[in-house]
PDB file of N, CA and C in Angstrom:
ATOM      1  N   UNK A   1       1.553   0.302   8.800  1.00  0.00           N
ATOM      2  CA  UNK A   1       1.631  -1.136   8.744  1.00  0.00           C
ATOM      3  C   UNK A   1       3.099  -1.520   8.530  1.00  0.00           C
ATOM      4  N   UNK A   2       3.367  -2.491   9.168  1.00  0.00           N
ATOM      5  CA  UNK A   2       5.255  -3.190   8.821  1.00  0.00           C
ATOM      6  C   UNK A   2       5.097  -4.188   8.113  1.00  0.00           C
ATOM      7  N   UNK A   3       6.357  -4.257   7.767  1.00  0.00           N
ATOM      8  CA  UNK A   3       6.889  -4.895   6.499  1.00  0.00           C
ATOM      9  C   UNK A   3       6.117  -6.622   6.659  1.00  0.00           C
ATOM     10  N   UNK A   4       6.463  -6.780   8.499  1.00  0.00           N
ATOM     11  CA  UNK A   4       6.488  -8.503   8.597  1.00  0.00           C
ATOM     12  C   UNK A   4       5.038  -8.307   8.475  1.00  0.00           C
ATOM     13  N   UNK A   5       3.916  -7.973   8.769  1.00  0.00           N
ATOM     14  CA  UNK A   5       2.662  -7.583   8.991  1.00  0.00           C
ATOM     15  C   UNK A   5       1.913  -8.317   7.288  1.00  0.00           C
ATOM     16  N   UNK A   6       2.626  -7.155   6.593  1.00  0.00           N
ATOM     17  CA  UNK A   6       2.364  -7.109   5.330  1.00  0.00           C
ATOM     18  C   UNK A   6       2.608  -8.465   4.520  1.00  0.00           C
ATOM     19  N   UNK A   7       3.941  -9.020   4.785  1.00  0.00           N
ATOM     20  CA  UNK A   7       4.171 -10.617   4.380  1.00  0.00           C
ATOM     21  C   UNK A   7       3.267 -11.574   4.549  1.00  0.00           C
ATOM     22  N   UNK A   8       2.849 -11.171   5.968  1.00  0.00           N
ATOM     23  CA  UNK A   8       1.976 -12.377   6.412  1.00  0.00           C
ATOM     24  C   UNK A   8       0.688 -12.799   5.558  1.00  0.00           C
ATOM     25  N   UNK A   9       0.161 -11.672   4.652  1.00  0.00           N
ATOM     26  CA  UNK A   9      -0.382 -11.539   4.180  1.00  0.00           C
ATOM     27  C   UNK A   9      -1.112 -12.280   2.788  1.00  0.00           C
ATOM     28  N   UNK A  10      -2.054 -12.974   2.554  1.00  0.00           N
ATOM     29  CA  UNK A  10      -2.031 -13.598   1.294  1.00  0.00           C
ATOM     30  C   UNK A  10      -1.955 -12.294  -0.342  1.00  0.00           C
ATOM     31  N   UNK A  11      -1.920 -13.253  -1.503  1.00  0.00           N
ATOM     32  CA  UNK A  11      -1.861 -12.014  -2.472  1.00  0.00           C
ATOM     33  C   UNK A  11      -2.900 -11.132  -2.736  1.00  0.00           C
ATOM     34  N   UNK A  12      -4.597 -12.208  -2.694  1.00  0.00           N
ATOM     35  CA  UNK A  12      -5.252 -11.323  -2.856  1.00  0.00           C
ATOM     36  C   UNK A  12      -5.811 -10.587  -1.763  1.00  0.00           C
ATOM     37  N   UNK A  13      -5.306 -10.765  -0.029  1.00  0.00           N
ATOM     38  CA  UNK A  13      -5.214  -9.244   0.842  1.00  0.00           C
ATOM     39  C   UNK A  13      -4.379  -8.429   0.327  1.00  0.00           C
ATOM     40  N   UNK A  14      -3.688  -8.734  -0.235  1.00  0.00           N
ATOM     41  CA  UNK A  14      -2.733  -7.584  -0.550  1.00  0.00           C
ATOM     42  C   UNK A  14      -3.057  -6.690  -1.266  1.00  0.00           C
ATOM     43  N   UNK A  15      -4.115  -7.497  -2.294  1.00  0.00           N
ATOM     44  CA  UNK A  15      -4.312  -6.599  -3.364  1.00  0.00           C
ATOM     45  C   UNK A  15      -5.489  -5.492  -2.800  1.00  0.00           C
ATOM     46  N   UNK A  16      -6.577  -6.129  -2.282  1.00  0.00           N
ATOM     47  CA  UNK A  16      -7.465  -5.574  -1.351  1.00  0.00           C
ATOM     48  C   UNK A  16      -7.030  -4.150  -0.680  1.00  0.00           C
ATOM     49  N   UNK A  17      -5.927  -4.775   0.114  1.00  0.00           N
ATOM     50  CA  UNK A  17      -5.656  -3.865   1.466  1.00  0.00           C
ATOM     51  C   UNK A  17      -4.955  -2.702   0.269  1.00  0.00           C
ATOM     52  N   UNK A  18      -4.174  -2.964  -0.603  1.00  0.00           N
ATOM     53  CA  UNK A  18      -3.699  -2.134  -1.954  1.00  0.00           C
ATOM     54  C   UNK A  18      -5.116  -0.931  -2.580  1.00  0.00           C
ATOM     55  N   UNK A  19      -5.898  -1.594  -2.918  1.00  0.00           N
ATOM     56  CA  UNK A  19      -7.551  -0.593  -2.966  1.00  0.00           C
ATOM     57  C   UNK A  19      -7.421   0.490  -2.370  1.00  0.00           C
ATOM     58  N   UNK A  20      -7.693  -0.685  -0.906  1.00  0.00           N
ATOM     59  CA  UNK A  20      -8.403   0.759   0.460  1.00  0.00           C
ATOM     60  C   UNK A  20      -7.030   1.406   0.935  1.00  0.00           C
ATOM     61  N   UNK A  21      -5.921   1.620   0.998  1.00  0.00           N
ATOM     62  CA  UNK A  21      -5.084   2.465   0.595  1.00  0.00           C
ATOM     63  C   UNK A  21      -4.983   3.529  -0.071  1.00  0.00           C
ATOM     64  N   UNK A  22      -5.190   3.051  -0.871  1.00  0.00           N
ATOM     65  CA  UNK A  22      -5.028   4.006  -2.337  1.00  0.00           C
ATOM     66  C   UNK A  22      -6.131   4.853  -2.642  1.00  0.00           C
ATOM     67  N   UNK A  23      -7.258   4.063  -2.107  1.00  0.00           N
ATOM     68  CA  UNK A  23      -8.355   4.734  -1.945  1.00  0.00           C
ATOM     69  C   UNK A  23      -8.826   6.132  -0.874  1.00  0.00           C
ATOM     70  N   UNK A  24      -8.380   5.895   0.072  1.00  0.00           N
ATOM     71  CA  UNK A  24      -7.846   6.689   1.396  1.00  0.00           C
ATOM     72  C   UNK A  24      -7.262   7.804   0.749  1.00  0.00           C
ATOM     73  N   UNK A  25      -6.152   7.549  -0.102  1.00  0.00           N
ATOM     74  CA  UNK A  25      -5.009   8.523  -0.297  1.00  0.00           C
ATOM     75  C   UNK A  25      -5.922   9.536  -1.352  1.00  0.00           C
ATOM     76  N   UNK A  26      -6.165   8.743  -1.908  1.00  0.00           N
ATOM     77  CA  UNK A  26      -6.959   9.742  -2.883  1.00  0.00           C
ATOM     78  C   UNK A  26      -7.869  11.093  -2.246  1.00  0.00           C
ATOM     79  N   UNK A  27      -8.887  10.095  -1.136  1.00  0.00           N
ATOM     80  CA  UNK A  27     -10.080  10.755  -0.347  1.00  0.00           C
ATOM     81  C   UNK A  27      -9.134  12.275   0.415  1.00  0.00           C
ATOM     82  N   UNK A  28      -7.647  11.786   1.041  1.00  0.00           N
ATOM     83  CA  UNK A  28      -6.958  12.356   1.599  1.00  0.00           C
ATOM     84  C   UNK A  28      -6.545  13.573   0.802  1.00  0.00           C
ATOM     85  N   UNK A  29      -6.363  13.453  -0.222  1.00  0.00           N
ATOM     86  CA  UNK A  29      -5.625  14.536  -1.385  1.00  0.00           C
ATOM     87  C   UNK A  29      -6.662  15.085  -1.937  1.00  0.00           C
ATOM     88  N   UNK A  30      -7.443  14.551  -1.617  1.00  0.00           N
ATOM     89  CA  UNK A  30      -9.048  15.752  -2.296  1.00  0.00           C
ATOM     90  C   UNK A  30      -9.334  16.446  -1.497  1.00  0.00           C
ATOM     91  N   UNK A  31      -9.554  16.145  -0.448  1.00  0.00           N
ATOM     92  CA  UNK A  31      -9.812  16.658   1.147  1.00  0.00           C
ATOM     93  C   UNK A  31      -8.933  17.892   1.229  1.00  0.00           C
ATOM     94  N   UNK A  32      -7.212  17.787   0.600  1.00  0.00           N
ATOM     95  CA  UNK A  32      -6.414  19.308   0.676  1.00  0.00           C
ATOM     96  C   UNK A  32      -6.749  19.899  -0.037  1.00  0.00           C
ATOM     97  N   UNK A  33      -7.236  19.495  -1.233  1.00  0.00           N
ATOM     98  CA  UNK A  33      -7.532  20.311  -2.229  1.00  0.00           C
ATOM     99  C   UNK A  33      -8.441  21.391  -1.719  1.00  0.00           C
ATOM    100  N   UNK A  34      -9.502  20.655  -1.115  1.00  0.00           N
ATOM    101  CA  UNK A  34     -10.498  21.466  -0.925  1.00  0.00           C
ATOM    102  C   UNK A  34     -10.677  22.180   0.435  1.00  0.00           C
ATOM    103  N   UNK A  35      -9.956  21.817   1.118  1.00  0.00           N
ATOM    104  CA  UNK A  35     -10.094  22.512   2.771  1.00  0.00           C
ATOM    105  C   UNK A  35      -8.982  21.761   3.031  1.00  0.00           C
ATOM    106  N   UNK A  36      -8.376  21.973   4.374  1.00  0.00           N
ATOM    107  CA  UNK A  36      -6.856  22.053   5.429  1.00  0.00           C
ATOM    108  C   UNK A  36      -7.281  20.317   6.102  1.00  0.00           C
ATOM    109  N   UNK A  37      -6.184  19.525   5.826  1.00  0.00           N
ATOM    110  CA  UNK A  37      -6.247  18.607   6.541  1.00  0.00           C
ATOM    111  C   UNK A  37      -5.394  18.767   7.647  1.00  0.00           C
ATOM    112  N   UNK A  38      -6.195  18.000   8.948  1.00  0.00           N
ATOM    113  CA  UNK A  38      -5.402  18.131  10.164  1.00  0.00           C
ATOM    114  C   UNK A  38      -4.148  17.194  10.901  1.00  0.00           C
ATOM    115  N   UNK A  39      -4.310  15.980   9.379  1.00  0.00           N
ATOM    116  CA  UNK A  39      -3.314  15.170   9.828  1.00  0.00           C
ATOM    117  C   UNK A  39      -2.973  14.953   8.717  1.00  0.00           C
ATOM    118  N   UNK A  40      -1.581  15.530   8.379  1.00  0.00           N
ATOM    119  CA  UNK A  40      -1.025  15.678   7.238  1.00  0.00           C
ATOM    120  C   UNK A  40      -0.264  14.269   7.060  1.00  0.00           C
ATOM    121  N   UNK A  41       0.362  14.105   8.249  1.00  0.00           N
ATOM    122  CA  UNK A  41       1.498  13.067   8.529  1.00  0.00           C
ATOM    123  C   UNK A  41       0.512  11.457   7.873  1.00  0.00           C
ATOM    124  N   UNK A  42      -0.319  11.625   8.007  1.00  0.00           N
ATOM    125  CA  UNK A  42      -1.091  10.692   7.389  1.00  0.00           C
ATOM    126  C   UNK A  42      -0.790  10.008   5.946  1.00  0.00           C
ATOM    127  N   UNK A  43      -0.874  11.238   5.154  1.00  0.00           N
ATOM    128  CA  UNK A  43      -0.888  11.305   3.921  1.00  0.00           C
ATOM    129  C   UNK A  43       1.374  10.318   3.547  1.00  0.00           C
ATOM    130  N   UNK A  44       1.736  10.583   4.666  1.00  0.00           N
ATOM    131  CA  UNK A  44       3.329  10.034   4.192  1.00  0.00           C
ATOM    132  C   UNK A  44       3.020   8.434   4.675  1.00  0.00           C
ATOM    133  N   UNK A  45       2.080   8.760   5.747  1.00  0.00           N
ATOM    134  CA  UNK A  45       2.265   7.000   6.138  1.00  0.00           C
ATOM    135  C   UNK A  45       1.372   6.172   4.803  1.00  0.00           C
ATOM    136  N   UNK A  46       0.592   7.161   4.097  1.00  0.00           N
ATOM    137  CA  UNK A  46      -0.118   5.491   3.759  1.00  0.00           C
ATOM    138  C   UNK A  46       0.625   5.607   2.245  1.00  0.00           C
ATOM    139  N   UNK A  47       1.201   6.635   1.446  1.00  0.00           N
ATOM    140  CA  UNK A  47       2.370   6.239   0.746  1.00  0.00           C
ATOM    141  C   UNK A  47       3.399   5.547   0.820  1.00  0.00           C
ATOM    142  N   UNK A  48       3.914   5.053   1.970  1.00  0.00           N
ATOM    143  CA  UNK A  48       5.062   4.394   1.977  1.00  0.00           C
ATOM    144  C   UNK A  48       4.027   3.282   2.648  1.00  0.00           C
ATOM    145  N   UNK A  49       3.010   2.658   3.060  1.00  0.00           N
ATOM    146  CA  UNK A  49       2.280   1.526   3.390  1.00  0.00           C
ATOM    147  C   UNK A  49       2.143   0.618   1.587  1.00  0.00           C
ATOM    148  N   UNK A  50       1.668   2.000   0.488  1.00  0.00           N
ATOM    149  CA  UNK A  50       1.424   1.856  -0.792  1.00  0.00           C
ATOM    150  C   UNK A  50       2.874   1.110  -1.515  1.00  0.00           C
ATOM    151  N   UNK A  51       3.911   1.220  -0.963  1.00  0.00           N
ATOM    152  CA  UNK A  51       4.974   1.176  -1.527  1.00  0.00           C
ATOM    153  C   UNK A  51       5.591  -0.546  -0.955  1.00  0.00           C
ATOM    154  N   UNK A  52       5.531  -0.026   0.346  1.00  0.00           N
ATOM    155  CA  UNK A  52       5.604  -1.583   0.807  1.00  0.00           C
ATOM    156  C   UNK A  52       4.990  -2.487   0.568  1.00  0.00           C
ATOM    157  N   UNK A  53       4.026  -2.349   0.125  1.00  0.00           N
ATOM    158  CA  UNK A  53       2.900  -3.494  -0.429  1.00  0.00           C
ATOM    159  C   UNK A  53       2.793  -4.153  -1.849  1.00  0.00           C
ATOM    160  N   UNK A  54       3.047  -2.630  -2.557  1.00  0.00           N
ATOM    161  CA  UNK A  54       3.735  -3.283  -3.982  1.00  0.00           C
ATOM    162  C   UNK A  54       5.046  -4.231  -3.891  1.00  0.00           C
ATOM    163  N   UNK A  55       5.656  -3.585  -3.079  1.00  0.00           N
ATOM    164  CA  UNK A  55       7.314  -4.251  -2.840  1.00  0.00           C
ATOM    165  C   UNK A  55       7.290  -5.623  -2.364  1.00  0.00           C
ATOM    166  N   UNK A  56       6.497  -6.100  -1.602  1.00  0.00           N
ATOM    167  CA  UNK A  56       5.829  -7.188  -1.027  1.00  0.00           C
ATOM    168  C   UNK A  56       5.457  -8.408  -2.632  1.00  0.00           C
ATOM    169  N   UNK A  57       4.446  -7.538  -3.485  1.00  0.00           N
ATOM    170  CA  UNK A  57       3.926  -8.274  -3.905  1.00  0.00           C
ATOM    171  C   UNK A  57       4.901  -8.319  -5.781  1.00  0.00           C
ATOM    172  N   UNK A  58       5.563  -7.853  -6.062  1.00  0.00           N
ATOM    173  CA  UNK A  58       7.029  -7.441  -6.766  1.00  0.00           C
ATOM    174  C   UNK A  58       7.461  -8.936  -6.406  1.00  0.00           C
ATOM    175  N   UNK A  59       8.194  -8.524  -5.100  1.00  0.00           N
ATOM    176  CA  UNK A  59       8.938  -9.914  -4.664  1.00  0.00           C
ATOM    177  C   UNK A  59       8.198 -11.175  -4.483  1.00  0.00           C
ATOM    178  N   UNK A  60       7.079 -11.445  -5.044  1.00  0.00           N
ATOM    179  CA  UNK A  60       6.502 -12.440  -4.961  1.00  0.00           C
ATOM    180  C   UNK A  60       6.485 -12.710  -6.570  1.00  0.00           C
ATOM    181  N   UNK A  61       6.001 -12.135  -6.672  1.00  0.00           N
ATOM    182  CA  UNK A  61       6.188 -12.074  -8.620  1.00  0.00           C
ATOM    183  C   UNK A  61       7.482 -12.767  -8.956  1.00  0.00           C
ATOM    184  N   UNK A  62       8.646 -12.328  -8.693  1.00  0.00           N
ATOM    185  CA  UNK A  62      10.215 -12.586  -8.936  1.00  0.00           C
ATOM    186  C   UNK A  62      10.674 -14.223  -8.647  1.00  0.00           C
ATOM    187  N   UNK A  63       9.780 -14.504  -7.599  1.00  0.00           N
ATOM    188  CA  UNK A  63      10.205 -15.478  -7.110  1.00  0.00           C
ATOM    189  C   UNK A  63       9.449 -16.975  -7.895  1.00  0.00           C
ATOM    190  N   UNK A  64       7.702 -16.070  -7.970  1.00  0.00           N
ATOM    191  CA  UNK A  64       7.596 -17.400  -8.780  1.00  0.00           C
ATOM    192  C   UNK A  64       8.171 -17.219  -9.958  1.00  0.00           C
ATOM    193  N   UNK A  65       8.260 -16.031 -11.056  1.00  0.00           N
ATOM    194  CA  UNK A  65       9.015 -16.609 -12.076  1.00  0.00           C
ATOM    195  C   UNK A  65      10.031 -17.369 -11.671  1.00  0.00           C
ATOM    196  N   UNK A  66      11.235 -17.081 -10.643  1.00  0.00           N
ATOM    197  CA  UNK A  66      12.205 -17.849 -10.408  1.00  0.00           C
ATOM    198  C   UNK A  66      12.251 -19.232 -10.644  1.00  0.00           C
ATOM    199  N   UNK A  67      11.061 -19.645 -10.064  1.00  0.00           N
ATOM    200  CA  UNK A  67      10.603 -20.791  -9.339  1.00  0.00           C
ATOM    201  C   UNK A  67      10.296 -21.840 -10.732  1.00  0.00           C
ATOM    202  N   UNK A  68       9.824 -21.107 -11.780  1.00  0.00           N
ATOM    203  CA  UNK A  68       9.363 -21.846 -13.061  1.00  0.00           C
ATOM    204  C   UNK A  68      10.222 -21.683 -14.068  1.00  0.00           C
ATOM    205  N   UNK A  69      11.200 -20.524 -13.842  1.00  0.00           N
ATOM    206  CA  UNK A  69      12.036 -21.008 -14.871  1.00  0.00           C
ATOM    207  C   UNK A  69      13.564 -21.735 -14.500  1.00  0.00           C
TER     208      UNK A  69
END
């Protein structure tokens, strides 16, 4: 997912789409644990999807404090 993608986004998709992410990643990292995953490259994309999304929602945070104080 990209960055502009992710903006477009309201907070509580964000938080949502933040879940089933994270949720994935988890399913993904149990899955090595226990047998060979075949798409490893997976596991980097939805960490840095995880990261952008916090970062997304960080800078939203910042701004309304900005905004009120």
């Amino acid at each position: 997912m990209k960055i502009k993608e992710i903006r477009e986004h309201s907070d509580d998709q964000l938080v949502i789409e933040l879940r089933e992410i994270e949720r994935r990643l988890f399913d993904m990292r149990t899955q090595g644990a226990t047998e060979k995953i075949e798409a490893t490259s997976e596991l980097k994309k939805l960490r840095r999807d995880v990261a952008r999304i916090k970062t997304v929602i960080r800078e939203r945070q910042l701004k309304a404090q900005a905004a009120t104080a």
